[in-house]
Protein backbone atom coordinates (compact mmCIF):
# COMPACT_ATOMS: atom_id res chain seq x y z
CA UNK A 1 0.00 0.00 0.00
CA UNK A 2 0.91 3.54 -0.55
CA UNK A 3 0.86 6.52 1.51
CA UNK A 4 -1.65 7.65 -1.22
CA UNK A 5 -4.17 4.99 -0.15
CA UNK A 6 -4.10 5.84 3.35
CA UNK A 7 -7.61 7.38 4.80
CA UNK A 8 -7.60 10.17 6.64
CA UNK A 9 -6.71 9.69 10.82
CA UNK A 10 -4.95 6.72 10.46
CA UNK A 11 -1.12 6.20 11.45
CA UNK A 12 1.42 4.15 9.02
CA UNK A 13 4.80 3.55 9.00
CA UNK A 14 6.98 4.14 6.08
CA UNK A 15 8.50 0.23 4.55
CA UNK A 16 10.00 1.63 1.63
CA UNK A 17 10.84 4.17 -0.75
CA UNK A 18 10.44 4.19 -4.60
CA UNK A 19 11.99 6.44 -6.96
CA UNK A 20 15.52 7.37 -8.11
CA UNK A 21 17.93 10.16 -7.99
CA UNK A 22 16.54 13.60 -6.61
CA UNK A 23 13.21 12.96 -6.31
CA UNK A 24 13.99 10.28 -3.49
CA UNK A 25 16.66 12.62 -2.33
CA UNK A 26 14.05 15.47 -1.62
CA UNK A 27 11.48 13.16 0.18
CA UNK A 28 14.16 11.71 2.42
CA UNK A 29 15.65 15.61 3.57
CA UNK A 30 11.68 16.04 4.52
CA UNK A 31 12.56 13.49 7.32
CA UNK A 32 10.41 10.36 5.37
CA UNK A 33 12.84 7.30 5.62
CA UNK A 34 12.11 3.89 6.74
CA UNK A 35 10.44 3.64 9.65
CA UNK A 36 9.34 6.44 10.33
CA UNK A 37 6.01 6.99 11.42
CA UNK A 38 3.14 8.89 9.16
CA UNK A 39 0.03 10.35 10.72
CA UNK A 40 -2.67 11.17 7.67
CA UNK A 41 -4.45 14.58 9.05
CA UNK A 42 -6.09 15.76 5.91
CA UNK A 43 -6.39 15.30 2.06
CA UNK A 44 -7.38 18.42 -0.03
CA UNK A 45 -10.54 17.88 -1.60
CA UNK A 46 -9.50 16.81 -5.53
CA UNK A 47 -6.81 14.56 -3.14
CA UNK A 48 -3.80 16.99 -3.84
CA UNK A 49 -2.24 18.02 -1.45
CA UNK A 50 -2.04 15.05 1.40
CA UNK A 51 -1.00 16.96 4.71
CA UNK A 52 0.55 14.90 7.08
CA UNK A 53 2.79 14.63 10.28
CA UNK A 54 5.89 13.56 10.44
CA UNK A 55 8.70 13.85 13.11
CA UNK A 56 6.73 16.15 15.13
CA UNK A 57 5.88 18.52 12.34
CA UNK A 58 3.22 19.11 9.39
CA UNK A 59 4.07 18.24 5.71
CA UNK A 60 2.04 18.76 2.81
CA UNK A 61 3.01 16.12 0.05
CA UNK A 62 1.64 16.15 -4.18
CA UNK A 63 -0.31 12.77 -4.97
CA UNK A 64 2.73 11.43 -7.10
CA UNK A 65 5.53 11.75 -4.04
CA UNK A 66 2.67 10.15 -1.87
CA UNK A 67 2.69 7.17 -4.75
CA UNK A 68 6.60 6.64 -3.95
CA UNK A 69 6.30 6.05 -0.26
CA UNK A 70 4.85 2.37 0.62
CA UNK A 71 3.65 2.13 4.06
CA UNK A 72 2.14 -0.65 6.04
């Protein structure tokens, strides 16, 4: 599953990330690596942008960086 699939409330934890070169680069800097823990506060209505929590802070993330991260 993907952190694009998650609903709204629920807590995941990050498994792996897809992707290559900067584009994995730039989600890892954000603090998203594996295991880290993913709380899903809100998804804009047309489901861009997700906003999350991550390490104690709030991230807002498009639909095709959400599609890279697979959480369980």
């Amino acid at each position: 599953m993907t952190l694009r699939e998650v609903s709204i409330g629920q807590t995941v934890k990050v498994v792996k990330l897809h992707g290559e070169g900067a584009v994995k680069r730039r989600i890892m800097d954000m603090g998203i690596t594996k295991g880290t823990e993913i709380f899903v506060r809100k998804v804009a209505p047309l489901g861009d942008p997700i906003e999350v929590n991550v390490r104690n802070y709030e991230l807002s993330l498009r639909k095709e960086d959400a599609e890279m991260i697979e959480v369980e």
